[in-house]
PDB file of N, CA and C in Angstrom:
ATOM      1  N   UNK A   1      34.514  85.962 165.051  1.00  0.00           N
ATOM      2  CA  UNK A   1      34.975  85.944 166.426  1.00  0.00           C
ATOM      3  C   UNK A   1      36.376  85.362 166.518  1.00  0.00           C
ATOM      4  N   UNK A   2      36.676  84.565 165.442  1.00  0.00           N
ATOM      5  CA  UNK A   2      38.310  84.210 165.898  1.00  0.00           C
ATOM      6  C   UNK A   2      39.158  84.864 165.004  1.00  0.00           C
ATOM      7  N   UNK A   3      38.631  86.021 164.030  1.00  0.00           N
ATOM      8  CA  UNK A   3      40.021  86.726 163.928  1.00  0.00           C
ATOM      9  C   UNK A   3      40.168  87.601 165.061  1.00  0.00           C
ATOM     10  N   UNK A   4      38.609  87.992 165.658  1.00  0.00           N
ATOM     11  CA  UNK A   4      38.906  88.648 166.806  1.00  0.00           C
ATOM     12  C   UNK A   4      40.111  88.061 167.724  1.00  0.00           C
ATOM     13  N   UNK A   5      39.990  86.706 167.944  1.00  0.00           N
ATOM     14  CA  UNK A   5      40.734  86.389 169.324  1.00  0.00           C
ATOM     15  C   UNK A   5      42.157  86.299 168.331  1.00  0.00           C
ATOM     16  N   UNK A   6      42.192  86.035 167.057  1.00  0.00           N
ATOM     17  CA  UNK A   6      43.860  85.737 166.412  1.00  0.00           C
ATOM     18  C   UNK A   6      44.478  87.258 166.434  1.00  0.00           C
ATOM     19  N   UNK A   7      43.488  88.300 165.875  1.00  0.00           N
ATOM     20  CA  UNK A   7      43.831  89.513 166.192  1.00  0.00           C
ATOM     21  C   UNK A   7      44.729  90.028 167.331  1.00  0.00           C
ATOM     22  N   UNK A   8      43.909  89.904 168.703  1.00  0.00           N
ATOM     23  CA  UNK A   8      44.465  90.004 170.159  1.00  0.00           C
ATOM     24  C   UNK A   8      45.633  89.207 170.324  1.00  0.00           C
ATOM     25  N   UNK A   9      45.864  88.100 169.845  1.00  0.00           N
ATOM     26  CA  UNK A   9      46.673  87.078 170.198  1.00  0.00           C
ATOM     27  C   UNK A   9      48.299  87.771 169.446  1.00  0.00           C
ATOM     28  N   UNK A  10      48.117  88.547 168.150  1.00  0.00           N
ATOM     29  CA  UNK A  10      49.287  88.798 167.439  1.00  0.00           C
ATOM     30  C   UNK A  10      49.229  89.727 167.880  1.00  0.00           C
ATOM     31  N   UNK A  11      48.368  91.132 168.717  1.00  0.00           N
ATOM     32  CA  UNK A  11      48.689  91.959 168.963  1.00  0.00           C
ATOM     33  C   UNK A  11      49.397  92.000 171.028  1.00  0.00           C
ATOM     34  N   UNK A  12      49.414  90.964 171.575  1.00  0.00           N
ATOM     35  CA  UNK A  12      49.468  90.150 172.529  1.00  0.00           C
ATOM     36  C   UNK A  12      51.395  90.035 172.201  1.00  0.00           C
ATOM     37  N   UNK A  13      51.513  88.881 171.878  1.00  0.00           N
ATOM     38  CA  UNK A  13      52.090  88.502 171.450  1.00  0.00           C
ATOM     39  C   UNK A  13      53.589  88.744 170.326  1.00  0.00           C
ATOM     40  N   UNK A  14      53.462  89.891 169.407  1.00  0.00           N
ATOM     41  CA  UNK A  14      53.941  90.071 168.309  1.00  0.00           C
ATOM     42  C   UNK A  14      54.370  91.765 168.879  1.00  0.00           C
ATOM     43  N   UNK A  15      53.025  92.751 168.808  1.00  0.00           N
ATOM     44  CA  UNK A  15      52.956  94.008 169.034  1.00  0.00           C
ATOM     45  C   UNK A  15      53.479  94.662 170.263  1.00  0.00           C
ATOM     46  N   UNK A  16      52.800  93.628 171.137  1.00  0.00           N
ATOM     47  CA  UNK A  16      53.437  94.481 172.558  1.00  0.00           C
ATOM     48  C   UNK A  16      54.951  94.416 172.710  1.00  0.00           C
ATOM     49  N   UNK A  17      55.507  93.107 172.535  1.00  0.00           N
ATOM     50  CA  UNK A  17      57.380  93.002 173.061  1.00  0.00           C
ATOM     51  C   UNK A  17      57.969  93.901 172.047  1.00  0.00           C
ATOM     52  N   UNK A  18      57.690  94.186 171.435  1.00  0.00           N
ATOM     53  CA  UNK A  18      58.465  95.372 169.851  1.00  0.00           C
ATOM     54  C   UNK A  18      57.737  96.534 170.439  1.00  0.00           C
ATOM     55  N   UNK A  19      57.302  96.925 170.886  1.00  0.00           N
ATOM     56  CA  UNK A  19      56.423  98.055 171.832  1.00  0.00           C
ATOM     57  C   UNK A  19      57.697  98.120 173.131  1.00  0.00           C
ATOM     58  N   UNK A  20      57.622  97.457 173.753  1.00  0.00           N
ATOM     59  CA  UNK A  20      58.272  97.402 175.029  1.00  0.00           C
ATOM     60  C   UNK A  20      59.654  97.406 174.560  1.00  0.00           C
ATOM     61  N   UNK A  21      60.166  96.451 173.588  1.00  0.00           N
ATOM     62  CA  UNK A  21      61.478  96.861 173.210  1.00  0.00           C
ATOM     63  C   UNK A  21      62.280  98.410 172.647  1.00  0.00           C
ATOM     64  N   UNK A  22      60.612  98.705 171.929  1.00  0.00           N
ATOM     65  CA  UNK A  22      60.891 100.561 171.086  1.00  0.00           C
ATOM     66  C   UNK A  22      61.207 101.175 172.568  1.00  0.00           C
ATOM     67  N   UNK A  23      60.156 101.156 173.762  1.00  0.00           N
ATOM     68  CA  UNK A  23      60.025 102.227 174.860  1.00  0.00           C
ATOM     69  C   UNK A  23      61.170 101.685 175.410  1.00  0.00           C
ATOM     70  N   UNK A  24      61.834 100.046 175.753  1.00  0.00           N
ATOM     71  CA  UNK A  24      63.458 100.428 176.193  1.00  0.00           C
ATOM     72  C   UNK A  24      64.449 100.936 175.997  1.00  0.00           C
ATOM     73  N   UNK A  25      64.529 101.288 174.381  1.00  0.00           N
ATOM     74  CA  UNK A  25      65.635 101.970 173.610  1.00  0.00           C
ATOM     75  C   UNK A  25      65.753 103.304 173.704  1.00  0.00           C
ATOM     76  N   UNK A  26      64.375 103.948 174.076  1.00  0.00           N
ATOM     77  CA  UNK A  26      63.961 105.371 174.222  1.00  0.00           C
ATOM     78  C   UNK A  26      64.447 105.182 175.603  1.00  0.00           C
ATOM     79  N   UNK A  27      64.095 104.778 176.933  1.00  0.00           N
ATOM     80  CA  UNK A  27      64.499 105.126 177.904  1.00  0.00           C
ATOM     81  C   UNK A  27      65.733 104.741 178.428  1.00  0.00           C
ATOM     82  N   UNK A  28      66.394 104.241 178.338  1.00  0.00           N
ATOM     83  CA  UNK A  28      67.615 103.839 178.809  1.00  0.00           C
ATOM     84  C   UNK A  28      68.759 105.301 178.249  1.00  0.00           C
ATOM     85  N   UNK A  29      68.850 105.112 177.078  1.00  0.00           N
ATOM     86  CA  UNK A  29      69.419 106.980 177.098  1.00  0.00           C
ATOM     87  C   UNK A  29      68.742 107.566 178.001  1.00  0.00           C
ATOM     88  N   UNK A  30      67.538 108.301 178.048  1.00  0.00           N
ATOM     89  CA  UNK A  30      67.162 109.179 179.016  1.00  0.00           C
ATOM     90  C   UNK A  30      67.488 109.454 180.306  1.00  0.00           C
ATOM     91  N   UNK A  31      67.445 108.180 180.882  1.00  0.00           N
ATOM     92  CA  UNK A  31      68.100 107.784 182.000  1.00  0.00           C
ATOM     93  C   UNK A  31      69.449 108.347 181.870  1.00  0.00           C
ATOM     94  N   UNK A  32      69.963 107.944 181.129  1.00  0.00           N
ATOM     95  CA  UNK A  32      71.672 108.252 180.942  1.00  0.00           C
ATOM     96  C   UNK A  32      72.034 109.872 180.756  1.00  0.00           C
ATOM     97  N   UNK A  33      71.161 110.320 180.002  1.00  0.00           N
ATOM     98  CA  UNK A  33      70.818 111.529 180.030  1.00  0.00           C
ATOM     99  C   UNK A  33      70.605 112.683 181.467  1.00  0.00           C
ATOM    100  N   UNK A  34      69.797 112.036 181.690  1.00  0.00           N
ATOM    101  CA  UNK A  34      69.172 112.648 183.359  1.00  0.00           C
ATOM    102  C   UNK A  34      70.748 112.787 184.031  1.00  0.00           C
ATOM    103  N   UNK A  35      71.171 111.381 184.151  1.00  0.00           N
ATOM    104  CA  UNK A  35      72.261 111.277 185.182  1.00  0.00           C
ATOM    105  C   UNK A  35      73.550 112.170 184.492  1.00  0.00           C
ATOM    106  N   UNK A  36      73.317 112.456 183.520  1.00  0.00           N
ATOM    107  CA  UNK A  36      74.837 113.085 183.117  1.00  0.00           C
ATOM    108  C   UNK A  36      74.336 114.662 183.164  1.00  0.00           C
ATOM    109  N   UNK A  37      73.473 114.815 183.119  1.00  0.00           N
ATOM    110  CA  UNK A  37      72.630 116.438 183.112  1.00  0.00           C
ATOM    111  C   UNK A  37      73.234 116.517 185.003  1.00  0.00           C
ATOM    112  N   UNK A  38      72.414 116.088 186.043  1.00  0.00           N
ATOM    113  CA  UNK A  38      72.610 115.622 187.034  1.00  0.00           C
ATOM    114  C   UNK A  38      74.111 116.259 186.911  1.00  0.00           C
ATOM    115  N   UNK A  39      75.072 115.018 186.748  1.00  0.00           N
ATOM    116  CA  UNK A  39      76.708 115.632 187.278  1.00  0.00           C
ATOM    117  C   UNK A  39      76.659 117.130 186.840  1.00  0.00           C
ATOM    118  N   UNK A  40      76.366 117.467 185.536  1.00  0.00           N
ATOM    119  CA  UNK A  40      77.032 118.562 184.853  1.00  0.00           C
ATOM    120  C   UNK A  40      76.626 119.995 185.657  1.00  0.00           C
ATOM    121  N   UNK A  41      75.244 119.722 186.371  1.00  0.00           N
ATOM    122  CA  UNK A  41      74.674 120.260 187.517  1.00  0.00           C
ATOM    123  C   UNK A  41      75.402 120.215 188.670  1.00  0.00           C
ATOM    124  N   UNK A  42      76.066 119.119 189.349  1.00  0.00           N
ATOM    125  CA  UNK A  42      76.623 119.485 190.446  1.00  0.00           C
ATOM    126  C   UNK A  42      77.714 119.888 190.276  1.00  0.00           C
ATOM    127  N   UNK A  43      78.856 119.546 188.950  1.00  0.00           N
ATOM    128  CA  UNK A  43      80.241 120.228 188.878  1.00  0.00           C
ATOM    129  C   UNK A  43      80.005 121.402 188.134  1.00  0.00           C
ATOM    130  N   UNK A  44      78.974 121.914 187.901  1.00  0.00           N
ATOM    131  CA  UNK A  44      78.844 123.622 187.180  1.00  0.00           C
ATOM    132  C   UNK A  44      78.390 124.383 188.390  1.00  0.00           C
ATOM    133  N   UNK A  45      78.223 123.897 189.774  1.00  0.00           N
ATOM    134  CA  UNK A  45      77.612 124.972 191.072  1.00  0.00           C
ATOM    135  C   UNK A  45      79.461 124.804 191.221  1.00  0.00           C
ATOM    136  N   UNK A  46      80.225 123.676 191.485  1.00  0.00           N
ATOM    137  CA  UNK A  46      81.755 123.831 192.186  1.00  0.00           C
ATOM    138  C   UNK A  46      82.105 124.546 190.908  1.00  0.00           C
ATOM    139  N   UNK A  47      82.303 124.797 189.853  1.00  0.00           N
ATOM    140  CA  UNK A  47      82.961 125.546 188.718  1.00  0.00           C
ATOM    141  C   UNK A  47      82.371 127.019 189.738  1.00  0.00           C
ATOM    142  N   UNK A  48      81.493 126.997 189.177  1.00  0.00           N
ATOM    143  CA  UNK A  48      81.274 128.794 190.193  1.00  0.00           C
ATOM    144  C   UNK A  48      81.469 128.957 190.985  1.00  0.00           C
ATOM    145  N   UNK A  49      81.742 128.394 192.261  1.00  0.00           N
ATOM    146  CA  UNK A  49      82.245 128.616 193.142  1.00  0.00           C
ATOM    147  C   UNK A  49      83.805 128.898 193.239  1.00  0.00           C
ATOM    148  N   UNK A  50      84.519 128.251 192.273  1.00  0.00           N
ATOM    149  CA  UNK A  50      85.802 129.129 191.838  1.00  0.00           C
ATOM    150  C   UNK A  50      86.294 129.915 191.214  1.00  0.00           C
ATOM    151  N   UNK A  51      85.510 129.941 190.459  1.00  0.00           N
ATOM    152  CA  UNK A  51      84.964 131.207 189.314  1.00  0.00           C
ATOM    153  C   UNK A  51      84.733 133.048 189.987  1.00  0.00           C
ATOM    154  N   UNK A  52      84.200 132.912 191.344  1.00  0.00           N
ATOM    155  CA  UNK A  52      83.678 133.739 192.243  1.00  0.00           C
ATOM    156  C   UNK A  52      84.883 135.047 192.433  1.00  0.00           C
ATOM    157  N   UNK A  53      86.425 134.718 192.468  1.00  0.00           N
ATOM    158  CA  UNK A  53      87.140 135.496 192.885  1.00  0.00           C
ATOM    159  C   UNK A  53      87.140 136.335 190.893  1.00  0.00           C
ATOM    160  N   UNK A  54      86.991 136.535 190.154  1.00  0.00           N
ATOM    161  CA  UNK A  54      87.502 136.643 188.612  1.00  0.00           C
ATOM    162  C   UNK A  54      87.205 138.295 188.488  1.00  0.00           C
ATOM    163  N   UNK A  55      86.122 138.597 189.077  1.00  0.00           N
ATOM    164  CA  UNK A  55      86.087 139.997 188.908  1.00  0.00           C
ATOM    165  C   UNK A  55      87.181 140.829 189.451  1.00  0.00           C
ATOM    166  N   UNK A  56      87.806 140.192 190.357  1.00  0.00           N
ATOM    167  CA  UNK A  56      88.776 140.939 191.602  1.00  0.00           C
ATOM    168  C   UNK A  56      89.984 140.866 190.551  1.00  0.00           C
ATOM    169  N   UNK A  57      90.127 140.362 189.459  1.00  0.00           N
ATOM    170  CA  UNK A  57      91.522 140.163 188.579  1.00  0.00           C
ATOM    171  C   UNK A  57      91.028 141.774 188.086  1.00  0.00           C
ATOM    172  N   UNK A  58      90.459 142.191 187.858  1.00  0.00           N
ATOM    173  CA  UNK A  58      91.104 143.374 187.120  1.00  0.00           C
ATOM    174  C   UNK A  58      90.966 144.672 188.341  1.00  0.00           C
ATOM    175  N   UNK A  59      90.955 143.942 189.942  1.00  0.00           N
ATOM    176  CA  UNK A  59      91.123 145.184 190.154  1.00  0.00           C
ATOM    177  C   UNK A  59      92.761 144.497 191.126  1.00  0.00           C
ATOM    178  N   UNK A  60      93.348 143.722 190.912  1.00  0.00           N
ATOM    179  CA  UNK A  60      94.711 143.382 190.832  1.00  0.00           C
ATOM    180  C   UNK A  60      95.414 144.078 189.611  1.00  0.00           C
ATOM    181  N   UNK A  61      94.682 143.245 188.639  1.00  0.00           N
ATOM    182  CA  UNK A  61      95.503 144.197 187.256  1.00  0.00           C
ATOM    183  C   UNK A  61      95.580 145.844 187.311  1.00  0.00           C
ATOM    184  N   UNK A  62      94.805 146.713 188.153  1.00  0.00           N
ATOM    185  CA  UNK A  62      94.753 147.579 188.578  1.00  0.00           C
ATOM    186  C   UNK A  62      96.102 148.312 188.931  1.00  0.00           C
ATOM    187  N   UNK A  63      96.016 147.480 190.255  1.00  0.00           N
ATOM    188  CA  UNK A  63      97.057 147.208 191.367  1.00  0.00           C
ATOM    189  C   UNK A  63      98.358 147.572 191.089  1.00  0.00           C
ATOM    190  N   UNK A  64      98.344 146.277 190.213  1.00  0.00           N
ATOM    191  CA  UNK A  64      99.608 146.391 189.541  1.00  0.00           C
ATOM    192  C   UNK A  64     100.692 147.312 188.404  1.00  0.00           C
ATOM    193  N   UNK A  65      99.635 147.288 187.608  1.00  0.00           N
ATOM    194  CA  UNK A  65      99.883 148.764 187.025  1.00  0.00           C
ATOM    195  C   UNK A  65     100.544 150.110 187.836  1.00  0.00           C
ATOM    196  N   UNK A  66      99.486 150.103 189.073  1.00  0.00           N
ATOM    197  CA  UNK A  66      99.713 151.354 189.670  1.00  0.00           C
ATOM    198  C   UNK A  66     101.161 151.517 190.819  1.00  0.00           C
ATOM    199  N   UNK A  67     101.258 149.708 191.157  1.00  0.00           N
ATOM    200  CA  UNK A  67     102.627 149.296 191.802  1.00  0.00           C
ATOM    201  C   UNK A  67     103.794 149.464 190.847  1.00  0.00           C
ATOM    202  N   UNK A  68     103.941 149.194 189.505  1.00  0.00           N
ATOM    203  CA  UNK A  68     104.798 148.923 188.712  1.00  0.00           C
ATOM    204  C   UNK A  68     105.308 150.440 188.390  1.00  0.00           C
ATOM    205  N   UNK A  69     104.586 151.437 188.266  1.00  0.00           N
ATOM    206  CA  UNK A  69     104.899 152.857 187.997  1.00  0.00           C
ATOM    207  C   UNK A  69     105.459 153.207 189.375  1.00  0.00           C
ATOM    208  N   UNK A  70     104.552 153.017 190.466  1.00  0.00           N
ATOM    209  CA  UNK A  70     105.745 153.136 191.643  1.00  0.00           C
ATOM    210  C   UNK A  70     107.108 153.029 191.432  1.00  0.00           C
ATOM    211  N   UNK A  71     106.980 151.572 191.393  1.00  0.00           N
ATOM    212  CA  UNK A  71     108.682 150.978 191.601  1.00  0.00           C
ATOM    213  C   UNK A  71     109.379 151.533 190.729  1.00  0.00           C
ATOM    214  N   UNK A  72     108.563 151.828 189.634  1.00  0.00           N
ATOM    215  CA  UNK A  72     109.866 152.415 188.354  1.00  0.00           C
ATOM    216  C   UNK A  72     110.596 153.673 188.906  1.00  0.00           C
ATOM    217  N   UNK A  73     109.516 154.535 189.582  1.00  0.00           N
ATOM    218  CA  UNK A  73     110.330 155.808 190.137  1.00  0.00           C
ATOM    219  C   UNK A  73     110.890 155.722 191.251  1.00  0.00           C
ATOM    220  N   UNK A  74     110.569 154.284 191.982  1.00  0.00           N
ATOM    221  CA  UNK A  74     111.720 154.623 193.465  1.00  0.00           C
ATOM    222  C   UNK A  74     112.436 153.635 192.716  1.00  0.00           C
ATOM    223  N   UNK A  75     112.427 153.406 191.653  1.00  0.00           N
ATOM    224  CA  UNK A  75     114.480 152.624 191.107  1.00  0.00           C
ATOM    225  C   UNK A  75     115.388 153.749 190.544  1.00  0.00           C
ATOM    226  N   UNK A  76     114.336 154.826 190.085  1.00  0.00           N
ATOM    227  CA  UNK A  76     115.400 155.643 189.429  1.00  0.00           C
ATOM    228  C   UNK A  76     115.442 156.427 190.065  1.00  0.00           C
ATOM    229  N   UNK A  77     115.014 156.859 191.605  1.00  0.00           N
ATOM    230  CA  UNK A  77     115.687 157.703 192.071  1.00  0.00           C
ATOM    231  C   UNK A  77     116.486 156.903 192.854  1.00  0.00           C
ATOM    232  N   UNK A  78     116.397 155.830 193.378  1.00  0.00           N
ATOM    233  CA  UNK A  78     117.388 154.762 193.795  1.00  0.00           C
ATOM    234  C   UNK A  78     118.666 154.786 193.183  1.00  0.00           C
ATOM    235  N   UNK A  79     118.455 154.766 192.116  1.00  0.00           N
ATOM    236  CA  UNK A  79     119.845 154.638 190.759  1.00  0.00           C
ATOM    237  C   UNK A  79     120.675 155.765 190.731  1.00  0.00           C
ATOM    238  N   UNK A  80     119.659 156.857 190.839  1.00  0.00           N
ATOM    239  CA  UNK A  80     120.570 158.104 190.855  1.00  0.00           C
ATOM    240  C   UNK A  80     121.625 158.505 192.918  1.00  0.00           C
ATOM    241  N   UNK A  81     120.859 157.884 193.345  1.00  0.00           N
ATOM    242  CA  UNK A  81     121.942 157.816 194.552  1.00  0.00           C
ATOM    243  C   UNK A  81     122.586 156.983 194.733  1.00  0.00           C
ATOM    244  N   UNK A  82     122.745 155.926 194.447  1.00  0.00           N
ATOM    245  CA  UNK A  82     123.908 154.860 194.114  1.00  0.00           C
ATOM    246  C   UNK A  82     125.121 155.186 192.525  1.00  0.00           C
TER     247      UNK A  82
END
């Protein structure tokens, strides 16, 4: 009966705070974890939200192309009346 109670007493005593110390080391990252998951979550919805106009670049690049061949022919017929 009293290794029983010396038993409890080192597992009391000895086992649990090295227990509680292992599960603080594990959670305190996690935590840190959560919260940085968290930001990367709210500044990856504002990233897309500016992100939103990107398809419209190639129908500028379009645009432009089709402006730039313009202008080339009203310069050279420009050129030729000056």
């Amino acid at each position: 009966m009293v290794l029983w109670w010396l038993a409890n007493a080192i597992l009391l005593l000895v086992v649990a705070p090295y227990l509680i110390l292992l599960a603080n080391h594990v959670l305190r990252p996690a935590t840190e974890i959560r919260k940085c998951a968290g930001d990367i979550l709210e500044h990856g919805v504002a990233l897309s939200k500016n992100v939103e106009p990107i398809p419209a670049l190639s129908d500028t690049r379009e645009s432009i192309s089709r402006i730039k061949g313009l202008a080339v022919r009203y310069l050279g017929s420009a050129g030729k009346l000056l």
